[in-house]
Structures are given as C-alpha cells and as structure tokens.
N, C-alpha and C. Protein backbone atom coordinates (compact mmCIF):
# COMPACT_ATOMS: atom_id res chain seq x y z
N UNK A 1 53.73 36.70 86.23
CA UNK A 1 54.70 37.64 86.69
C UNK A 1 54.72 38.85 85.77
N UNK A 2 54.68 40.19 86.59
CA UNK A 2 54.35 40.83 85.71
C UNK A 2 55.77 41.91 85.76
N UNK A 3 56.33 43.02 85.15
CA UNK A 3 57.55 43.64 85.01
C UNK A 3 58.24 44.32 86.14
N UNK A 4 57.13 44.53 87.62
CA UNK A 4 57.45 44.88 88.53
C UNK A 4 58.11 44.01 88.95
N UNK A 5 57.84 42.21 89.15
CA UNK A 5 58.52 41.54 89.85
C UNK A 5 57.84 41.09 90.99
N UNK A 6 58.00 40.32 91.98
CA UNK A 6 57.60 39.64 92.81
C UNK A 6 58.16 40.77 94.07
N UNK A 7 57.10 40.60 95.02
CA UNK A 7 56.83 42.00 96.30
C UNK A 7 58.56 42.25 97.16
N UNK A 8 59.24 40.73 97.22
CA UNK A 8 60.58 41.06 97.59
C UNK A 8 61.72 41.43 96.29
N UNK A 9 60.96 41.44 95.39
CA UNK A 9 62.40 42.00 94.79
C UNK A 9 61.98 43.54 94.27
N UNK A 10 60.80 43.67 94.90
CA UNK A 10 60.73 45.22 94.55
C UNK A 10 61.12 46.10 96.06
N UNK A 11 60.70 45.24 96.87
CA UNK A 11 61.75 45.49 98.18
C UNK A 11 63.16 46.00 98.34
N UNK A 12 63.98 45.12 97.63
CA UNK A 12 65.36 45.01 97.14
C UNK A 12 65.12 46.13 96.28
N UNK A 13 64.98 46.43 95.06
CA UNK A 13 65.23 47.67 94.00
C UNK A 13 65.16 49.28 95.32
N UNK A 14 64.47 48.74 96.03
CA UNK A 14 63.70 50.26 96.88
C UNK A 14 64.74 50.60 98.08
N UNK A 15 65.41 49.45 98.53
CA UNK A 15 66.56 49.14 99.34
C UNK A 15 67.88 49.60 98.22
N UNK A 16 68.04 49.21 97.20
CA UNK A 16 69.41 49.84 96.84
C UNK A 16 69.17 51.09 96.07
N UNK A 17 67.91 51.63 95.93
CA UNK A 17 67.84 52.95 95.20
C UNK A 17 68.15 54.20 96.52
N UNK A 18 67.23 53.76 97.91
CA UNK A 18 67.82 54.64 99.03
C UNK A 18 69.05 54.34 99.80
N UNK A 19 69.45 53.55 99.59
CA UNK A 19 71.16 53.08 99.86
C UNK A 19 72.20 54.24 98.95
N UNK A 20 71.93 54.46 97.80
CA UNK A 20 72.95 55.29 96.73
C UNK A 20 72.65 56.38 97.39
N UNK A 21 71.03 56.92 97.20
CA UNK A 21 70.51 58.42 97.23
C UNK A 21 71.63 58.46 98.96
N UNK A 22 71.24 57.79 99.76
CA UNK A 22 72.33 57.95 101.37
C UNK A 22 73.31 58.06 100.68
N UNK A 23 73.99 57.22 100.07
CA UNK A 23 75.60 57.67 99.78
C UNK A 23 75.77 59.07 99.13
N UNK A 24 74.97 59.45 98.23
CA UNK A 24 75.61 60.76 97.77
C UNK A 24 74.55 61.88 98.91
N UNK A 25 74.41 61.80 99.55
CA UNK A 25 73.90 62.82 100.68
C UNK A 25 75.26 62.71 101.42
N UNK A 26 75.72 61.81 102.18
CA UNK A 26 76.52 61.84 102.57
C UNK A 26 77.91 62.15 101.98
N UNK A 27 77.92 62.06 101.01
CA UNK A 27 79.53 62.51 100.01
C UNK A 27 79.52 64.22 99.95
N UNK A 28 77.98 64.39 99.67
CA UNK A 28 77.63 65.78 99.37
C UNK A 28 78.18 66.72 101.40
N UNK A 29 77.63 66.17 102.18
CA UNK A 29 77.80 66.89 103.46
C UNK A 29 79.54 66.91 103.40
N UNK A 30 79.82 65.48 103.20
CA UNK A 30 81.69 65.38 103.52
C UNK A 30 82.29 66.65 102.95
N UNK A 31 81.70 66.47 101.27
CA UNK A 31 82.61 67.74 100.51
C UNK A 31 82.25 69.37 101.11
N UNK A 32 81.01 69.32 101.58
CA UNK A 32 81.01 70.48 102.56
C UNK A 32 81.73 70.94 103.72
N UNK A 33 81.85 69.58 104.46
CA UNK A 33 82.79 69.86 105.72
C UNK A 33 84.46 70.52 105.31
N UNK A 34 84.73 69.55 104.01
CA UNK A 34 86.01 69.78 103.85
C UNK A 34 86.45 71.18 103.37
N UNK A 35 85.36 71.78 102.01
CA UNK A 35 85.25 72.51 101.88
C UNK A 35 85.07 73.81 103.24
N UNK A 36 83.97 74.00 103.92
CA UNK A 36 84.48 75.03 104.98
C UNK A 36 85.66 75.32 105.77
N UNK A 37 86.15 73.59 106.47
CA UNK A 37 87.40 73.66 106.87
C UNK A 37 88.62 73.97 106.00
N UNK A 38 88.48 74.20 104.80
CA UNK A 38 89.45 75.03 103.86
C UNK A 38 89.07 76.50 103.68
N UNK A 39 88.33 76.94 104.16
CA UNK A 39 87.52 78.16 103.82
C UNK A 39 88.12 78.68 105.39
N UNK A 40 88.09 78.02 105.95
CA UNK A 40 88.43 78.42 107.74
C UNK A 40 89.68 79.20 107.41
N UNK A 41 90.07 77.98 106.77
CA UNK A 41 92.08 77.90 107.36
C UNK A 41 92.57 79.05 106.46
N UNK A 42 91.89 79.00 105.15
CA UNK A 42 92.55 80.17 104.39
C UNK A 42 92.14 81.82 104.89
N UNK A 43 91.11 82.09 105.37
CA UNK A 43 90.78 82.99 106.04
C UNK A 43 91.65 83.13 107.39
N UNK A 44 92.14 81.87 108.11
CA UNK A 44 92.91 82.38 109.67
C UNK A 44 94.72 82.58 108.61
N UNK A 45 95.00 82.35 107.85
CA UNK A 45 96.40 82.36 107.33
C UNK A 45 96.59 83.89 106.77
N UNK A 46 97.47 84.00 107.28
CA UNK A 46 98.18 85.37 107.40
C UNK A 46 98.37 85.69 105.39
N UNK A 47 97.89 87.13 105.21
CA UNK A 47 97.41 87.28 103.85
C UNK A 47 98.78 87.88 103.33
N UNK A 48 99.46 88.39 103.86
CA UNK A 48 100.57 88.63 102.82
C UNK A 48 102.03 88.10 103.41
N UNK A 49 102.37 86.50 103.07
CA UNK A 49 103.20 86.13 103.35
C UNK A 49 104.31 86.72 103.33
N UNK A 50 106.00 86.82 104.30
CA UNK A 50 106.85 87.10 103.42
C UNK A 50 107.55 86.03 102.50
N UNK A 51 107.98 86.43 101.50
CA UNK A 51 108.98 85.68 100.17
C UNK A 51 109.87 84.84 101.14
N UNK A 52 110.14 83.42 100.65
CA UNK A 52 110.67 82.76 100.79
C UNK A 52 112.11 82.77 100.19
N UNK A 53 112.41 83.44 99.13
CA UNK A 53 113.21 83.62 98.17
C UNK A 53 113.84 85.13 98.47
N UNK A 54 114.88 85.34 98.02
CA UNK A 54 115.44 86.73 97.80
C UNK A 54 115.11 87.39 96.71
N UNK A 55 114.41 88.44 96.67
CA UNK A 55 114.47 89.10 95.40
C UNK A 55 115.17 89.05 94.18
N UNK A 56 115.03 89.06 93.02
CA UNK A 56 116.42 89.79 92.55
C UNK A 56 117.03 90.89 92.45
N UNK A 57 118.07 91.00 92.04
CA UNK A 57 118.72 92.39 92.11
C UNK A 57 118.05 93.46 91.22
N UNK A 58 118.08 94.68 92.04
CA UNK A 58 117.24 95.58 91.00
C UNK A 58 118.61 96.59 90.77
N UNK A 59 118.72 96.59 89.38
CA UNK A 59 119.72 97.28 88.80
C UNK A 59 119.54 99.04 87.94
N UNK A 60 120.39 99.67 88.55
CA UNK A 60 120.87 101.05 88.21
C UNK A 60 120.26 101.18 86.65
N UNK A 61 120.97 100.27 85.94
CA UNK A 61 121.64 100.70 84.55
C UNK A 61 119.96 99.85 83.44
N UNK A 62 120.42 99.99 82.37
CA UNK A 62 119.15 99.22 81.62
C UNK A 62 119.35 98.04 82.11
N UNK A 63 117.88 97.69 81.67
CA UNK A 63 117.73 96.15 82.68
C UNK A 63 117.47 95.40 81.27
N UNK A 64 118.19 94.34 80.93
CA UNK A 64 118.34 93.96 79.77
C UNK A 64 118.82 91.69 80.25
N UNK A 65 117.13 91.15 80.40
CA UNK A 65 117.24 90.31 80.83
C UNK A 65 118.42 88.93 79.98
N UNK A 66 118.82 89.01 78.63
CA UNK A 66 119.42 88.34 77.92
C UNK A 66 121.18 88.21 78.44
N UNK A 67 121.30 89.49 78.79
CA UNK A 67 122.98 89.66 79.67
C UNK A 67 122.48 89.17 80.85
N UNK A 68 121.74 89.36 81.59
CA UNK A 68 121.00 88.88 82.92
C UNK A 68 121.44 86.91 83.16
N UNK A 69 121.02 86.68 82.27
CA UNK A 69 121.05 85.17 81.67
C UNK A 69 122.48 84.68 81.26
N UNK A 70 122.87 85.98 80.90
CA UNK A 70 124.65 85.04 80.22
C UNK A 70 124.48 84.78 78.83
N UNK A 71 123.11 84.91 78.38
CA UNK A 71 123.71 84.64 76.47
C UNK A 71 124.17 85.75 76.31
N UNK A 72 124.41 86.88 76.62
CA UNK A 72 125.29 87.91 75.44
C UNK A 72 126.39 88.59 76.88
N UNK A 73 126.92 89.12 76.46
CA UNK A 73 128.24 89.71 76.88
C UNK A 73 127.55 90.83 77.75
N UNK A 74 128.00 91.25 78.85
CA UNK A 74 127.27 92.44 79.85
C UNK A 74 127.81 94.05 79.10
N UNK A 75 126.96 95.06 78.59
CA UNK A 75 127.54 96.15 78.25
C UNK A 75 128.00 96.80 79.58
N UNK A 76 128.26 97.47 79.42
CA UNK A 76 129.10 98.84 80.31
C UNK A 76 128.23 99.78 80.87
N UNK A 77 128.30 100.43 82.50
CA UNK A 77 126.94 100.64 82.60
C UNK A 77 127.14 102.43 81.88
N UNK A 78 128.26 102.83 81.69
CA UNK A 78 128.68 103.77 81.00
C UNK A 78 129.22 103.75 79.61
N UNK A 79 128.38 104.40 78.54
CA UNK A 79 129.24 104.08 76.76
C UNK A 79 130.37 104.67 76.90
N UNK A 80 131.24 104.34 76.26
CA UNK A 80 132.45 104.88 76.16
C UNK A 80 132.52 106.77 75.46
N UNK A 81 133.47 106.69 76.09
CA UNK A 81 133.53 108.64 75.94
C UNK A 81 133.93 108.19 74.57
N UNK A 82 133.16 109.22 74.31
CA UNK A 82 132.90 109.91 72.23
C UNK A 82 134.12 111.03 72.17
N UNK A 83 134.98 111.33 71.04
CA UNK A 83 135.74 112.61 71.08
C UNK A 83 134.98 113.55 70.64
N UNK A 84 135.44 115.00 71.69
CA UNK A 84 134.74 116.26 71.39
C UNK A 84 134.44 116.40 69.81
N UNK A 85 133.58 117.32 69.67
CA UNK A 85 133.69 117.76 68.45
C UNK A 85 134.80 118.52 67.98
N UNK A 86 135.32 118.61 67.08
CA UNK A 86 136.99 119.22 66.34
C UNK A 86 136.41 120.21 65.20
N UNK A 87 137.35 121.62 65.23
CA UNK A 87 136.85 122.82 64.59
C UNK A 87 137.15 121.87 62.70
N UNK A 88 136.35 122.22 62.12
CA UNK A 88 136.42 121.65 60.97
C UNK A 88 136.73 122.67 60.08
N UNK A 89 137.98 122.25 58.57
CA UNK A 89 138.38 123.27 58.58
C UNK A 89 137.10 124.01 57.36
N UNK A 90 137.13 125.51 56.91
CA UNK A 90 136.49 125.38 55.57
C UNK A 90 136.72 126.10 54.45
N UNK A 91 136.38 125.38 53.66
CA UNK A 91 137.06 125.12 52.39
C UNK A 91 136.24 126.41 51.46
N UNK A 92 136.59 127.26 50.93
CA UNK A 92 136.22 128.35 50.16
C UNK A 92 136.23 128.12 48.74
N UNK A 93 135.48 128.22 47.97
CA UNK A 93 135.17 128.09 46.62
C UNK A 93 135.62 129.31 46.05
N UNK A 94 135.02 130.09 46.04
CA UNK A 94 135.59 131.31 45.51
C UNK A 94 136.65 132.65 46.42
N UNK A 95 137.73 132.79 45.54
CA UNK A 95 138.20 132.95 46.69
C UNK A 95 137.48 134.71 47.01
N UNK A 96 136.67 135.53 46.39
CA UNK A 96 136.07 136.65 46.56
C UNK A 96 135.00 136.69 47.70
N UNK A 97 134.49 135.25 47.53
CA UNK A 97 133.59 135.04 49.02
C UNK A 97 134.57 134.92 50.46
N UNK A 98 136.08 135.08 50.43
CA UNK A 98 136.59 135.02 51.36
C UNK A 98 136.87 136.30 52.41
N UNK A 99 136.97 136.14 53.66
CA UNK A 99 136.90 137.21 54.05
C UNK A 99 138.11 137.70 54.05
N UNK A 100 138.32 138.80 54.04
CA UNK A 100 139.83 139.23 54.21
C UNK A 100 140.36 139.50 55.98
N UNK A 101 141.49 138.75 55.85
CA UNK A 101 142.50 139.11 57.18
C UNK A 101 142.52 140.32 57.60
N UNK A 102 142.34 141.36 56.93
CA UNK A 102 143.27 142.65 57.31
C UNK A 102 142.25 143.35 58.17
C-alpha cells in the first residue's frame, strides 16, 4: 500500500474535495444574488428621505449648546442696558491753566 491509498479511497478524497469546491461556488453565487438584490432596492428607494424627527429649534440669539442642555442658567437674549456715559468732572492742577469764565 502505497500513500495514495487503495483506488476507492482515492475515489472518496476526489468526491469530498468537489463536494466543498460545489459548496463554495454555490455560497459565492448566493452572496451575489443577495448582494444585487440589495443593490436593486437601494437604487429603487427614494434618495432623500424626509426626517422622521423634528428639527431642532434654530435660535435668534447665540446658540450656546450647555444652556441648551440645562447645565447653566439661560442668559438673556438682550444684556442688560449699561448707564450712559456721565460728563466727568475736571480737576485742574494749576489754577493758571484754567480757563477763565469771563
């Protein structure tokens, strides 16, 4: 007996070597079919869905996502009024640099 084996069991080796090679031919066509029929469907599906969801709000004022959220306190969408500027008075050092009233 030599390493080939006796004529039926080289029969058998030749039988389950084209048994696999069939199975992955056939796995190989399946993943093709499936593959195109996903290739179909995404091509017939309408390309710009609308949103399922509502937007969020798009806001006027700075958009400042942390107040958005609730960790910090919401500012004002207006700062608070500043007081005018006030005539300041001034103060003369010498009084010869002053101008005179008259």
């Amino acid at each position: 007996m030599g390493i080939a084996g006796t004529r039926s069991e080289s029969l058998r080796r030749l039988q389950v070597g084209l048994s696999g090679l069939a199975a992955i031919v056939l796995m190989l066509a399946l993943a093709n079919v499936i593959m195109d029929r996903a290739n179909r469907t995404e091509a017939a599906s309408v390309p710009d869905a609308a949103a399922t969801v509502l937007p969020p709000p798009v806001h006027s004022q700075q958009n400042d996502p942390l107040a958005d959220a609730g960790v910090v306190p919401d500012v004002p969408a207006r700062p608070a009024p500043t007081p005018t500027s006030t005539q300041v008075p001034v103060i003369v050092l010498d009084p010869d640099d002053a101008t005179d009233p008259e």
